[in-house]
Structures are given as structure tokens and as C-alpha cells.
N, C-alpha and C. Protein backbone atom coordinates (compact mmCIF):
# COMPACT_ATOMS: atom_id res chain seq x y z
N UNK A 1 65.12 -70.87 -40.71
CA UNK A 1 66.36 -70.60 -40.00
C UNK A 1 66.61 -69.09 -39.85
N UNK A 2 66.40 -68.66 -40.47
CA UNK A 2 66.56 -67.06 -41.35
C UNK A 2 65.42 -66.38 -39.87
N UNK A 3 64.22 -66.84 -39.41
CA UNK A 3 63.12 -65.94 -38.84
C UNK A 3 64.01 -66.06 -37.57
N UNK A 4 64.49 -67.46 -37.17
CA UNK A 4 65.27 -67.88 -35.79
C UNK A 4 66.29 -67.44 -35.71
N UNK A 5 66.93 -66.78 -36.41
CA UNK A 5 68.38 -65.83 -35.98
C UNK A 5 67.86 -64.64 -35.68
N UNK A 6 67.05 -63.72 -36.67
CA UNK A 6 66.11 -63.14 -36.74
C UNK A 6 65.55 -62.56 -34.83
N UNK A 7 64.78 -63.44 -34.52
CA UNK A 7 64.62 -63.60 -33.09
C UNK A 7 65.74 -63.60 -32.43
N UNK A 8 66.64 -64.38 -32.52
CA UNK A 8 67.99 -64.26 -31.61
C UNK A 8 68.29 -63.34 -31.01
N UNK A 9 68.75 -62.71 -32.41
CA UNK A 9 69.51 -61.40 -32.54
C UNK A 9 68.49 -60.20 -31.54
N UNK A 10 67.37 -60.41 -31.96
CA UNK A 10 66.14 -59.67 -30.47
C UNK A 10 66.27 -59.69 -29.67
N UNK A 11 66.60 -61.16 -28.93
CA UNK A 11 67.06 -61.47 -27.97
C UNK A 11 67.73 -61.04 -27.08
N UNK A 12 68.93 -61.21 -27.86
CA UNK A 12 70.11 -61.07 -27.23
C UNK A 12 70.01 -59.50 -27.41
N UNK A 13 69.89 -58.47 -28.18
CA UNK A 13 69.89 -57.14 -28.59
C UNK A 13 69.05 -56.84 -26.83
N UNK A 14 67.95 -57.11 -26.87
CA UNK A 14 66.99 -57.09 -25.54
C UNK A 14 67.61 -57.14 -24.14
N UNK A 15 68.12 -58.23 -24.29
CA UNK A 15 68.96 -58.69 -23.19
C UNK A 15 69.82 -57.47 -23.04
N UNK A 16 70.69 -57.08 -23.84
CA UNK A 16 71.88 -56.28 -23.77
C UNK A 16 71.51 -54.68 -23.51
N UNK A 17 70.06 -54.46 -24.28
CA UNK A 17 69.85 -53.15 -23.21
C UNK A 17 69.00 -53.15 -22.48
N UNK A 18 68.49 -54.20 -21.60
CA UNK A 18 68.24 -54.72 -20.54
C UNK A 18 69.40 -54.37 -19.28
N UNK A 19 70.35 -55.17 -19.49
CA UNK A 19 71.69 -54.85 -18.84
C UNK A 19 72.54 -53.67 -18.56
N UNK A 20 72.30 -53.11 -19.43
CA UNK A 20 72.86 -51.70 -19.91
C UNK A 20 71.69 -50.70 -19.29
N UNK A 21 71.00 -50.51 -19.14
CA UNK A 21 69.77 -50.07 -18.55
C UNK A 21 70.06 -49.97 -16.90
N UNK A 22 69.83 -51.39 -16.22
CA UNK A 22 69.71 -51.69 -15.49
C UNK A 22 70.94 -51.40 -14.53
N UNK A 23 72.40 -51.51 -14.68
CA UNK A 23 73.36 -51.87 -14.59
C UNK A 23 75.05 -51.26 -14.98
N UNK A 24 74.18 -50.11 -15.89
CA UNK A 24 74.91 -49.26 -16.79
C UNK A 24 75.95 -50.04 -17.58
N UNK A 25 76.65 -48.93 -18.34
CA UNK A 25 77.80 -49.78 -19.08
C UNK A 25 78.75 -50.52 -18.88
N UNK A 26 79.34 -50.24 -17.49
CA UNK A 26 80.54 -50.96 -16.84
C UNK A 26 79.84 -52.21 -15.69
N UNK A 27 78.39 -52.51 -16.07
CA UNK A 27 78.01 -54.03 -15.95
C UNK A 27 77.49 -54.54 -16.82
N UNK A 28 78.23 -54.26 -18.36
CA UNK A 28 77.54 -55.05 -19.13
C UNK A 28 78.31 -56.07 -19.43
N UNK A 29 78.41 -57.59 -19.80
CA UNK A 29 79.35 -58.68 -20.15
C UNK A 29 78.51 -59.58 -21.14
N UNK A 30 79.31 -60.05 -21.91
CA UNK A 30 79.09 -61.24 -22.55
C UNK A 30 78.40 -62.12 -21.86
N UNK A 31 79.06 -62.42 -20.65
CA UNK A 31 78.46 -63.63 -20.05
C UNK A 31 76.82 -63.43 -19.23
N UNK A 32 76.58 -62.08 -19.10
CA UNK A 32 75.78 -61.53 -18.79
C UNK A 32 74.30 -61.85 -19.20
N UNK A 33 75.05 -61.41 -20.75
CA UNK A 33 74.05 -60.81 -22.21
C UNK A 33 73.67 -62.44 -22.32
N UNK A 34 74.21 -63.63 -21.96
CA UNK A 34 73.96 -64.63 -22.74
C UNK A 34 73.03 -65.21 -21.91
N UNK A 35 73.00 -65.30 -20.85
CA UNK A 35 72.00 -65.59 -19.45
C UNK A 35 71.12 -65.13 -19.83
N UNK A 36 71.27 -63.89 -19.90
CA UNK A 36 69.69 -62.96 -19.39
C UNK A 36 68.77 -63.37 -20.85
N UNK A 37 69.78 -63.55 -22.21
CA UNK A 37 68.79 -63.64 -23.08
C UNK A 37 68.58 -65.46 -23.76
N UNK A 38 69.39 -65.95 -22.61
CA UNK A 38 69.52 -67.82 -22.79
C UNK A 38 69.66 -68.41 -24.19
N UNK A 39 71.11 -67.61 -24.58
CA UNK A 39 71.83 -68.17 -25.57
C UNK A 39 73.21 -68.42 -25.07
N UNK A 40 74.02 -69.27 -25.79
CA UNK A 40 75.29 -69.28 -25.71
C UNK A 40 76.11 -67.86 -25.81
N UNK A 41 77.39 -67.70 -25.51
CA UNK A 41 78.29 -66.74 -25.83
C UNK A 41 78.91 -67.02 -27.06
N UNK A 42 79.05 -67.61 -28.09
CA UNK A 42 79.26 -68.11 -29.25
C UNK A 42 78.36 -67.43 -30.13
N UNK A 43 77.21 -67.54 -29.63
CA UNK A 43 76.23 -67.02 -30.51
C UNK A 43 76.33 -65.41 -30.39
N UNK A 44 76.63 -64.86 -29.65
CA UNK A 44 76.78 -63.48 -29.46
C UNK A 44 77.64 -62.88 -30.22
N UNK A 45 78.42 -63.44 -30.42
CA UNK A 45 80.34 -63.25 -30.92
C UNK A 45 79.20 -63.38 -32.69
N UNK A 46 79.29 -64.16 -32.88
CA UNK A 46 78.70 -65.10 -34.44
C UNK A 46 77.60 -63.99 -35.00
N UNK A 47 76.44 -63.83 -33.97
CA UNK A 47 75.62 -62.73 -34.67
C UNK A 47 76.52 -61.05 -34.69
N UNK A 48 76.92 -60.61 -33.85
CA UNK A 48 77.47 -59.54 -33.17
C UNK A 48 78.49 -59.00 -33.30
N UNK A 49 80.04 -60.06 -33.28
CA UNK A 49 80.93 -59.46 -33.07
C UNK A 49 81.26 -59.67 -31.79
N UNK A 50 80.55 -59.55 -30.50
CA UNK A 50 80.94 -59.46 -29.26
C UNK A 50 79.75 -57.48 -28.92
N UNK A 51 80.66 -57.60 -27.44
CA UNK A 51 80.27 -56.42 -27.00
C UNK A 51 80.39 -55.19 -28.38
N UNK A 52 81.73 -55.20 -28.72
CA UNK A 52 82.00 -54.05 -29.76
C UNK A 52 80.22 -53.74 -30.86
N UNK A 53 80.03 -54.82 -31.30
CA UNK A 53 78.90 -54.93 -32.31
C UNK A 53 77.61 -54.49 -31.80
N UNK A 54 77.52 -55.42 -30.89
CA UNK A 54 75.90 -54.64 -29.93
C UNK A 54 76.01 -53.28 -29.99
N UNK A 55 77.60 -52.54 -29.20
CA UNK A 55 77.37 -50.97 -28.96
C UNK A 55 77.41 -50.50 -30.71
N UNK A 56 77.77 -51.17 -31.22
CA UNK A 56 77.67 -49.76 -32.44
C UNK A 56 76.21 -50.29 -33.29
N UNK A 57 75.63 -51.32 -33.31
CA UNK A 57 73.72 -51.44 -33.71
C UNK A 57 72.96 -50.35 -32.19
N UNK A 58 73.93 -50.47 -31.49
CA UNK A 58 73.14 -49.15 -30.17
C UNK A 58 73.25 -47.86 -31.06
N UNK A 59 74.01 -47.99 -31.22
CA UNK A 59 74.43 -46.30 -32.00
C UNK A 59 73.74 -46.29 -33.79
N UNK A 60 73.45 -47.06 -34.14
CA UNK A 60 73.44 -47.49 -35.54
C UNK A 60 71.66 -47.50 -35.37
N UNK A 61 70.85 -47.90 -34.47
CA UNK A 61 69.45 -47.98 -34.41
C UNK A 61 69.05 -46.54 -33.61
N UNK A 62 69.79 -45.97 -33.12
CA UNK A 62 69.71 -44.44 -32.37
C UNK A 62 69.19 -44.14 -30.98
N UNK A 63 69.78 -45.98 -30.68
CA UNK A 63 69.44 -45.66 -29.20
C UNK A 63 70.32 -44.93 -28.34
N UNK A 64 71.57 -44.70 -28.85
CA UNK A 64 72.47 -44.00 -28.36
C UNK A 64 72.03 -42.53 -27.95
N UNK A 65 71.99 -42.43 -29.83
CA UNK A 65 71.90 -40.53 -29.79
C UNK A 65 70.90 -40.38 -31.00
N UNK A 66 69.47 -40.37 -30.88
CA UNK A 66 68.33 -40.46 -31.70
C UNK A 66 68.61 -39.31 -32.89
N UNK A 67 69.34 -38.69 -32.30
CA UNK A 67 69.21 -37.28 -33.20
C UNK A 67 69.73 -37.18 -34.16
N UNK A 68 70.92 -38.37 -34.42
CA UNK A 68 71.92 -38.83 -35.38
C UNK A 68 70.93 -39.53 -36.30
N UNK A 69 69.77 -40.10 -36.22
CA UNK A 69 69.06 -40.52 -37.58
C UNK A 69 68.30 -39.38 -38.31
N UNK A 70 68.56 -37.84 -38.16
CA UNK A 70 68.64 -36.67 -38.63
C UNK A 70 69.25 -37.35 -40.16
N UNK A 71 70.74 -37.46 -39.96
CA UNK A 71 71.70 -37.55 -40.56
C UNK A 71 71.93 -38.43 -41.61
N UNK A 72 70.61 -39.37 -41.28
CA UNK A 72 71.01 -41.04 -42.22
C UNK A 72 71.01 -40.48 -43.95
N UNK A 73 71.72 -41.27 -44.68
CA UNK A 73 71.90 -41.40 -45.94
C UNK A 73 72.08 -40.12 -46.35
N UNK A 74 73.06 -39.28 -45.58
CA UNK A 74 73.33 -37.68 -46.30
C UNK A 74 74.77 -37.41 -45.85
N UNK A 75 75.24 -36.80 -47.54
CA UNK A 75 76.59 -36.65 -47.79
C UNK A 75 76.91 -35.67 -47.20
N UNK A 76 76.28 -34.54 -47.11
CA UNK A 76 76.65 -33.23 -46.73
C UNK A 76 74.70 -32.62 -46.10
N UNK A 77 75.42 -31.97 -44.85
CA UNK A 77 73.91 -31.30 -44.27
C UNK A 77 73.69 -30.04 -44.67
N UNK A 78 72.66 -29.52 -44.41
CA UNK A 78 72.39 -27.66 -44.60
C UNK A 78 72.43 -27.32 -43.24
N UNK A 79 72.62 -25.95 -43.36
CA UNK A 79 72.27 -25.26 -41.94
C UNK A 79 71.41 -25.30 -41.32
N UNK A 80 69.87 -25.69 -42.20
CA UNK A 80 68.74 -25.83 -41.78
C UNK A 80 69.05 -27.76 -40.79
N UNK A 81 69.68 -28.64 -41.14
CA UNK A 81 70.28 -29.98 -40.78
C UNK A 81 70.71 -30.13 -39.21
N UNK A 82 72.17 -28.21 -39.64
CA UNK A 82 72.86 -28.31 -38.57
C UNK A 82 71.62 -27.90 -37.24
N UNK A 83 70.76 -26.84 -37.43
CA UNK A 83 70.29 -25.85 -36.27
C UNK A 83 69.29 -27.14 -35.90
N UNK A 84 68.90 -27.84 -36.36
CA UNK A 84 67.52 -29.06 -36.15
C UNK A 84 68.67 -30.00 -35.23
N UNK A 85 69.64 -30.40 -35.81
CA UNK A 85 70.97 -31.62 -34.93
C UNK A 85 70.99 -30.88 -33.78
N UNK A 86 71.15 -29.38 -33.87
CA UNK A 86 71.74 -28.96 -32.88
C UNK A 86 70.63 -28.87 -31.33
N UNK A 87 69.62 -28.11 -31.91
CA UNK A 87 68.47 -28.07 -30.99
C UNK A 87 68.06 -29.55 -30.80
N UNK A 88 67.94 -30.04 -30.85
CA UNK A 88 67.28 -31.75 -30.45
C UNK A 88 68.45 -32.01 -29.82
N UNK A 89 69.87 -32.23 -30.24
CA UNK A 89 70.72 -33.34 -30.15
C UNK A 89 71.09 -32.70 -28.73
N UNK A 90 71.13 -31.84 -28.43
CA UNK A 90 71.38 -30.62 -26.99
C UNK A 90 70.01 -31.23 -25.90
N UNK A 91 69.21 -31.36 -26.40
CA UNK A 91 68.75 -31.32 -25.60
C UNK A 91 68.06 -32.96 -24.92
N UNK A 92 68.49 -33.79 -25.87
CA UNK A 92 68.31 -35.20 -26.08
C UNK A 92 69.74 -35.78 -25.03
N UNK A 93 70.58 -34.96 -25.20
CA UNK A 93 72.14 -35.44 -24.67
C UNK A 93 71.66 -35.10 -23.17
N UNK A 94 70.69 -33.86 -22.91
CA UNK A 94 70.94 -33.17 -21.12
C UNK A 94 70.01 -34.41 -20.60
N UNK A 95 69.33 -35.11 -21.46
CA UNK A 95 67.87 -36.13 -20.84
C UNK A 95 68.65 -37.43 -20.54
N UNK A 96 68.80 -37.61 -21.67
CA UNK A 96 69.65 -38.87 -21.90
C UNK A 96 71.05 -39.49 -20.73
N UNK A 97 70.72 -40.03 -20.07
CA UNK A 97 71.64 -40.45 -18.75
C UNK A 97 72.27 -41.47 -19.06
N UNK A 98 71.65 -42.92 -19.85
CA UNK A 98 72.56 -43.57 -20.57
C UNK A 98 74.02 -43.66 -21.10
N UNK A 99 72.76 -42.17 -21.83
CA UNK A 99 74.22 -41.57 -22.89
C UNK A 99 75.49 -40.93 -22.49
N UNK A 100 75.29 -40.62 -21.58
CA UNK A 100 75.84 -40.04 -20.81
C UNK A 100 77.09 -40.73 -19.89
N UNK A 101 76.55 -41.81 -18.98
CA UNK A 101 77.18 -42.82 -19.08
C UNK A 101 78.28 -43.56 -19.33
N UNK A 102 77.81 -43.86 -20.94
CA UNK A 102 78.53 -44.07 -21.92
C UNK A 102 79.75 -43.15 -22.67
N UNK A 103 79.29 -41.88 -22.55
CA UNK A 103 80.31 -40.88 -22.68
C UNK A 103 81.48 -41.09 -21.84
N UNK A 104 80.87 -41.08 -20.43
CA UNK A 104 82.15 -40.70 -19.20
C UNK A 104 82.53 -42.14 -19.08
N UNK A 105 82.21 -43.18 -19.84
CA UNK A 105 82.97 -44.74 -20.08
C UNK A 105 83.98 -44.66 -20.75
N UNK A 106 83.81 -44.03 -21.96
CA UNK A 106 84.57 -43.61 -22.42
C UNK A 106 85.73 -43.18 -22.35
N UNK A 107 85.56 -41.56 -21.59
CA UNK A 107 86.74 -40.83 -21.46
C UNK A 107 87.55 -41.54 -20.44
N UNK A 108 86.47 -42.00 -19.53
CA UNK A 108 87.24 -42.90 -18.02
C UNK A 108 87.98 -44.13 -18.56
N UNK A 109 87.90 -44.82 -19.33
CA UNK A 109 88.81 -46.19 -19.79
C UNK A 109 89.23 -46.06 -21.32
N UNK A 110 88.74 -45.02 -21.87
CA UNK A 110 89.65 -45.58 -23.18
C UNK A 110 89.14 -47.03 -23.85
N UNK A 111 88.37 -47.49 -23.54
CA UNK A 111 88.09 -49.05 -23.73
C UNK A 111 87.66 -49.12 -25.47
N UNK A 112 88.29 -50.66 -25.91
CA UNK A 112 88.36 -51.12 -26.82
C UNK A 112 87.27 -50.79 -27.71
N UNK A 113 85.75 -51.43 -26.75
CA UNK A 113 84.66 -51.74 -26.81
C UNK A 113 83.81 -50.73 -27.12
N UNK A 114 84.18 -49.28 -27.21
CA UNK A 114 82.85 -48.28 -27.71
C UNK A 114 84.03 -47.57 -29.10
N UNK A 115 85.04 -48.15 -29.60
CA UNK A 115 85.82 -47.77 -30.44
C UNK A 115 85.19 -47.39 -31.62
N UNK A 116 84.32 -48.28 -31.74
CA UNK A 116 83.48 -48.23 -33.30
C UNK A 116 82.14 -47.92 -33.02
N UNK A 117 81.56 -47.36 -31.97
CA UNK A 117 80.05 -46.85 -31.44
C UNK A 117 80.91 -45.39 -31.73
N UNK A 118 81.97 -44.94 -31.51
CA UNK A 118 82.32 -43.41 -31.07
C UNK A 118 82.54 -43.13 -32.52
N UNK A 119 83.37 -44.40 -33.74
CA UNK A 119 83.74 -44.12 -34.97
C UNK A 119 82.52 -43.53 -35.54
N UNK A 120 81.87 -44.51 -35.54
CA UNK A 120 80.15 -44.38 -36.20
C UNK A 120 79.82 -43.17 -35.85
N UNK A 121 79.30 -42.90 -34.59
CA UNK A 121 79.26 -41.74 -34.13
C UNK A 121 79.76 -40.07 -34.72
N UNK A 122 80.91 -40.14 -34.91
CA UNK A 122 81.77 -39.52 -35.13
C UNK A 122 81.69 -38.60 -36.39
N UNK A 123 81.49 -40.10 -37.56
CA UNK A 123 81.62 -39.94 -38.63
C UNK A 123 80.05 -39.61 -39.26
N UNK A 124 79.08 -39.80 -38.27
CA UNK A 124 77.48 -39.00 -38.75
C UNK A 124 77.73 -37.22 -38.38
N UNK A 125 78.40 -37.11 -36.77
CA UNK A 125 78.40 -35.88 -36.71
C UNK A 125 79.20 -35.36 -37.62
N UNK A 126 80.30 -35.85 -38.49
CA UNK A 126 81.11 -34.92 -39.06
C UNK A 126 80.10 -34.44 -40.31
N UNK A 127 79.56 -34.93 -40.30
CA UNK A 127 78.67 -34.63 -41.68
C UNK A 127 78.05 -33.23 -41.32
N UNK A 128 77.93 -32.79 -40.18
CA UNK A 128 77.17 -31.84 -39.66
C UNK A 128 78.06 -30.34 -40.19
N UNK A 129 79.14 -30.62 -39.99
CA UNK A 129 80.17 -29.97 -39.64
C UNK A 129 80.93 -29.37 -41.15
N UNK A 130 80.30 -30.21 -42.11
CA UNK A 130 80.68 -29.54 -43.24
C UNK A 130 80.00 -28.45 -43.85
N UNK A 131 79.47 -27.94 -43.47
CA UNK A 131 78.58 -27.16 -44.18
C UNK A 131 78.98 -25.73 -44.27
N UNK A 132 80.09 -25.42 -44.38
CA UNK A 132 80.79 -24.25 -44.53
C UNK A 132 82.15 -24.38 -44.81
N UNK A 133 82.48 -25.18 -46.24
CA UNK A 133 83.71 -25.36 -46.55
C UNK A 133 84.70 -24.16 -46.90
N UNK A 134 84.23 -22.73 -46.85
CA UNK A 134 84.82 -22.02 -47.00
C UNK A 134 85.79 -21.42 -45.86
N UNK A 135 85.13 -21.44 -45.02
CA UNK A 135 85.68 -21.03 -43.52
C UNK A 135 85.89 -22.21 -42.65
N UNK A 136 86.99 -22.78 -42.77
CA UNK A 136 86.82 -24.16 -41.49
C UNK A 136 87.34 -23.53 -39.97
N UNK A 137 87.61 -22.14 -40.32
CA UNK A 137 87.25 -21.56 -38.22
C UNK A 137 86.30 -21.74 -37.73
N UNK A 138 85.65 -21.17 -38.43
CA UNK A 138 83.83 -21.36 -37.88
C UNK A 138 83.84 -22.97 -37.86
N UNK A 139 83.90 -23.71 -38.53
CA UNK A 139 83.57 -24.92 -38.26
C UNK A 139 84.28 -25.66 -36.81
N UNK A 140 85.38 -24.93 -36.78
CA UNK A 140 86.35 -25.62 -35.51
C UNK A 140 85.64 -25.01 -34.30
N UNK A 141 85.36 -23.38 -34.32
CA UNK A 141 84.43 -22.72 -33.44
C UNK A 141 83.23 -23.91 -33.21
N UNK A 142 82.72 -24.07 -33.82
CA UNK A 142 81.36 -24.75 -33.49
C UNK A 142 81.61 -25.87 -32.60
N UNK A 143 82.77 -26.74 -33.10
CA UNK A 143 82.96 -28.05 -32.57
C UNK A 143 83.53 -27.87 -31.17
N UNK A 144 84.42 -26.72 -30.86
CA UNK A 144 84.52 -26.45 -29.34
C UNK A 144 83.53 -26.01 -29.03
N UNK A 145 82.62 -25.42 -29.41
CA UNK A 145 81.60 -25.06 -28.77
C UNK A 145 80.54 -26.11 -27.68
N UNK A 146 80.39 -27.32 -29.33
CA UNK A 146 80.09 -28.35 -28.73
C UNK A 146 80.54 -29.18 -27.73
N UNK A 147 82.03 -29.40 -27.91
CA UNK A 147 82.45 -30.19 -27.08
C UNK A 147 82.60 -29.66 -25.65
N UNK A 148 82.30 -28.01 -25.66
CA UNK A 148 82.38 -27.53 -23.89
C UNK A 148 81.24 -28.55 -23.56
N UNK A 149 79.96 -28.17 -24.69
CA UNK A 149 78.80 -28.50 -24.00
C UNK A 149 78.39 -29.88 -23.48
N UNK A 150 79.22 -30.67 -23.82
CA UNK A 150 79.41 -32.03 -23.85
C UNK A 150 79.78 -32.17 -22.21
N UNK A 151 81.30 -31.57 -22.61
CA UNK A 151 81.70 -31.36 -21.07
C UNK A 151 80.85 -31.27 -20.27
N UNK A 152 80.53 -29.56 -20.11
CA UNK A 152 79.23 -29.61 -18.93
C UNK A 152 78.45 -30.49 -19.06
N UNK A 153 77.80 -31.27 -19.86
CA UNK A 153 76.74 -32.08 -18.85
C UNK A 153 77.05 -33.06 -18.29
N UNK A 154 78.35 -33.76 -18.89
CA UNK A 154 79.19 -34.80 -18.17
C UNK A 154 79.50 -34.13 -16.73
N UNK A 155 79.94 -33.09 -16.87
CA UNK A 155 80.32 -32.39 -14.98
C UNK A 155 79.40 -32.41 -14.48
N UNK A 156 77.94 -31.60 -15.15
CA UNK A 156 77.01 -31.81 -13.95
C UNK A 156 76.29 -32.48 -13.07
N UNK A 157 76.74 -33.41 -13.50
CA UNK A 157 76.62 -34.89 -12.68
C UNK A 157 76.99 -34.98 -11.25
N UNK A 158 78.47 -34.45 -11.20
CA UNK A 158 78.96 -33.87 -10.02
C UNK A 158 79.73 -32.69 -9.84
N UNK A 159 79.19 -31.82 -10.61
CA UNK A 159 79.66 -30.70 -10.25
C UNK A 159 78.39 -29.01 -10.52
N UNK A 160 77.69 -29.01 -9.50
CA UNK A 160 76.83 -27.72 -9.90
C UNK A 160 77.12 -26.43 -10.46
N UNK A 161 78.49 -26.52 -10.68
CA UNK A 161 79.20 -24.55 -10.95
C UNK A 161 80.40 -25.14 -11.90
N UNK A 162 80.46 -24.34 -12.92
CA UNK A 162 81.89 -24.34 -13.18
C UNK A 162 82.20 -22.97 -13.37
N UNK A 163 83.50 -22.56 -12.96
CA UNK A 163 84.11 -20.88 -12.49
C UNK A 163 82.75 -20.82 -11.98
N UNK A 164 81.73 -19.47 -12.55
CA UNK A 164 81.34 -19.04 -11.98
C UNK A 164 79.62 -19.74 -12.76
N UNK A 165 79.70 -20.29 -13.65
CA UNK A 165 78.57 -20.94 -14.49
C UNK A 165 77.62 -21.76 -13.65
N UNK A 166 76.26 -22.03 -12.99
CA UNK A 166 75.58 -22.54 -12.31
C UNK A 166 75.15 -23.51 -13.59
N UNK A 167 75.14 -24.37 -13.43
CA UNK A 167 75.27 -25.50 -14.70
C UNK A 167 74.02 -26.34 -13.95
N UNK A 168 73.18 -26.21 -12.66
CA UNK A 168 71.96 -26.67 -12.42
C UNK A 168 70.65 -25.75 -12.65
N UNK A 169 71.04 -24.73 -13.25
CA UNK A 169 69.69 -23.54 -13.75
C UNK A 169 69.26 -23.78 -15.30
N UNK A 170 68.16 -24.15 -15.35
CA UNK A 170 67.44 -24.62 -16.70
C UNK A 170 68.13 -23.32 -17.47
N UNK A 171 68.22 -21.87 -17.12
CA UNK A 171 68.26 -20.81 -17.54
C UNK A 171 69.86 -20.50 -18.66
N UNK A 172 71.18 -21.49 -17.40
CA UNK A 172 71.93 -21.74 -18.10
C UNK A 172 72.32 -22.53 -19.40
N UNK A 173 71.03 -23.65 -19.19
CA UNK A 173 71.60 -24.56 -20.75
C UNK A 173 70.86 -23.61 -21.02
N UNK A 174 69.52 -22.83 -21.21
CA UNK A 174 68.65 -22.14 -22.34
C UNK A 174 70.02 -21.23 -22.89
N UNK A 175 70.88 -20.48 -22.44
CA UNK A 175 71.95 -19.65 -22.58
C UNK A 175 72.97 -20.21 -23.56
N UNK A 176 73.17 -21.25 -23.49
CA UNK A 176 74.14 -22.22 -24.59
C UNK A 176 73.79 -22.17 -25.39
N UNK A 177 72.57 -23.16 -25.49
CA UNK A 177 71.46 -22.95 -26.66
C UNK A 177 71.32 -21.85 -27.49
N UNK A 178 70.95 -20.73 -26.71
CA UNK A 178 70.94 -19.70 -27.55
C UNK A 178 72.51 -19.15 -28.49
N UNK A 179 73.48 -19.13 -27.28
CA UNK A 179 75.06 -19.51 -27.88
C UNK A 179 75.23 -19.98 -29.06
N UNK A 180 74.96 -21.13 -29.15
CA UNK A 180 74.99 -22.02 -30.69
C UNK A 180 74.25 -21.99 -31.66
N UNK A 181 72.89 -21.46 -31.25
CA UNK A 181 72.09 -20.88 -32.49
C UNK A 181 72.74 -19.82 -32.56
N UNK A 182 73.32 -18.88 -32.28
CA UNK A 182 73.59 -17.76 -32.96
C UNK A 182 74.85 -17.72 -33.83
N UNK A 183 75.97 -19.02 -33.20
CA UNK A 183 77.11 -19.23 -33.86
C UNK A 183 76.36 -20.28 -35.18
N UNK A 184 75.27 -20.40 -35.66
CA UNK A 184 75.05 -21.13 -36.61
C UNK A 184 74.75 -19.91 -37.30
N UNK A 185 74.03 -19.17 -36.96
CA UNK A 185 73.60 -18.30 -37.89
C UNK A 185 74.92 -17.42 -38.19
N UNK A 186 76.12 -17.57 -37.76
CA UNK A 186 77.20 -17.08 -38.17
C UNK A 186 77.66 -17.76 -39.82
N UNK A 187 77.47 -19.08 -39.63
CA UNK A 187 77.64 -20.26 -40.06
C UNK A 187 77.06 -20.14 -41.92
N UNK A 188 75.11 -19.31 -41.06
CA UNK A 188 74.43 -18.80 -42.58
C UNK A 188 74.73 -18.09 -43.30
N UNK A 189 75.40 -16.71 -42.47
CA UNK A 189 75.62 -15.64 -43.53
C UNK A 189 76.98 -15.98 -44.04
N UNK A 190 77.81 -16.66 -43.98
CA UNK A 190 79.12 -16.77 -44.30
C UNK A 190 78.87 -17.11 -46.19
């Protein structure tokens, strides 16, 4: 019984980023997920939770944001943690269209359904973020930092410039990049 849920749960997991893939986030459904992977909707809810559960084993297996299994089973990161999160997770986020996606699902509905993908989420990056309990400016610095960068790649989707920033020149993210490594190494000598 144990191997056949086992499979299910494949299944239906398959199915769901199948859909999500194909269809993006705002065509993904229950009733969807249960077709494509020819189970009931009962069974989805029972293994899962529903939609909510799938997205946070998305986020929880690192299909979301790979860079977050950096992070697994650690209380507190080093700087050496943060500059590795930072370089990958930057540059995993500009590839990553999914993810992306899923971001601007987000901000666009507020929805129930990525509540506990964003918690999860959330609560790996904060781990990042401690690593300079002496100064929590710098730490707040960093996190706007991040979150411009977030921004821009969500804009550049549809928007090539911001003020005067050409946000379609490889040259500009290299420029961020360098931005945030250097505000880490602020981060070291502190």
C-alpha cells in the first residue's frame, strides 16, 4: 500500500508540474492535476493538502528556487553561505521564468495558495540574513537590495529601462551582482 501512495504522490506531483510548466500558475487546478495524472480530487486533498501542499513540496524539493537547498538543516549561515546564496540564487532567479511567474502570481492576487510556498520560502532566506547580528542596517540594506533585484527582473519582462537603468544589458545584472558582493563584503568586515 505504502509503494502505491508512494507512486501516487509521483503522479500527481508530475502531473502538477506538468501543468504548471505548460500552462503556468494561473492554469493550474485541482481538477486539472487529477485528469492529467488519473486520480481522483480526493486523493489530491488526502496526499497534499490541495493546491497549497503541491506549491510548498515545489518549494520544499527546490524546484522553486534550487538555491534554497544551500540552506537545508542550518540555523544560522556564514558569509561564505550568504555570497554562494547570493551568486547562484541571482542568477538562478534571472533563468528561472517559472519562478518568476510565480512571483508576479503572487504580488498580482495575493492568493491563498502560495501562502505557505512564500512562508517556507521566506523563512530559509531569513536564515541568510542573520549573519550580522550586530548591525541589523546592514542586514535591512541587503534585503532592499535584494528585493530591488527581485523587482527588476519581474519588470523586465515588460519593461527594458527603469529611470535610466537598461535592465536588457547582460552588463547591467553583471553591475548588481557586483553591487551585492561588495555590500557582503561590508557584511565581512563588520
Amino acid at each position: 500500500m505504502k509503494k502505491n501512495r508512494a507512486a501516487t504522490e509521483k503522479k500527481i506531483y508530475n502531473a502538477f508540474l506538468s501543468i504548471l510548466k505548460e500552462k503556468g500558475p494561473q492554469g493550474v487546478g485541482i481538477n486539472a492535476i487529477a485528469k492529467e495524472a488519473g486520480v481522483s480530487k480526493e486523493l489530491i486533498y488526502r496526499y497534499f493538502g490541495g493546491l497549497k501542499g503541491l506549491l510548498l513540496q515545489y518549494a520544499q524539493k527546490g524546484d522553486f528556487f534550487k538555491s534554497l537547498l544551500v540552506l537545508d538543516n542550518k540555523q544560522q549561515s556564514s558569509v561564505e553561505d550568504l555570497k554562494q546564496f547570493t551568486k547562484e540564487g541571482t542568477k538562478e532567479l534571472r533563468e528561472n521564468k517559472l519562478t518568476q511567474e510565480i512571483l508576479r502570481w503572487q504580488l498580482l492576487e495575493n492568493n491563498s495558495e502560495t501562502k505557505e510556498l512564500f512562508k517556507y520560502t521566506n523563512s530559509q532566506i531569513s536564515k541568510i540574513f542573520a549573519v550580522n547580528d550586530k548591525d541589523t542596517s546592514l542586514n535591512h540594506a541587503f534585503q532592499l537590495m535584494i528585493g530591488g533585484y527581485v523587482y527588476f527582473i519581474l519588470l523586465s519582462k515588460f519593461h527594458k529601462k527603469f529611470i535610466n537603468t537598461d535592465l536588457s544589458k547582460e552588463e547591467t545584472w553583471d553591475n548588481f551582482d557586483t553591487a551585492l558582493e561588495k555590500t557582503i563584503e561590508i557584511f565581512n568586515k563588520q
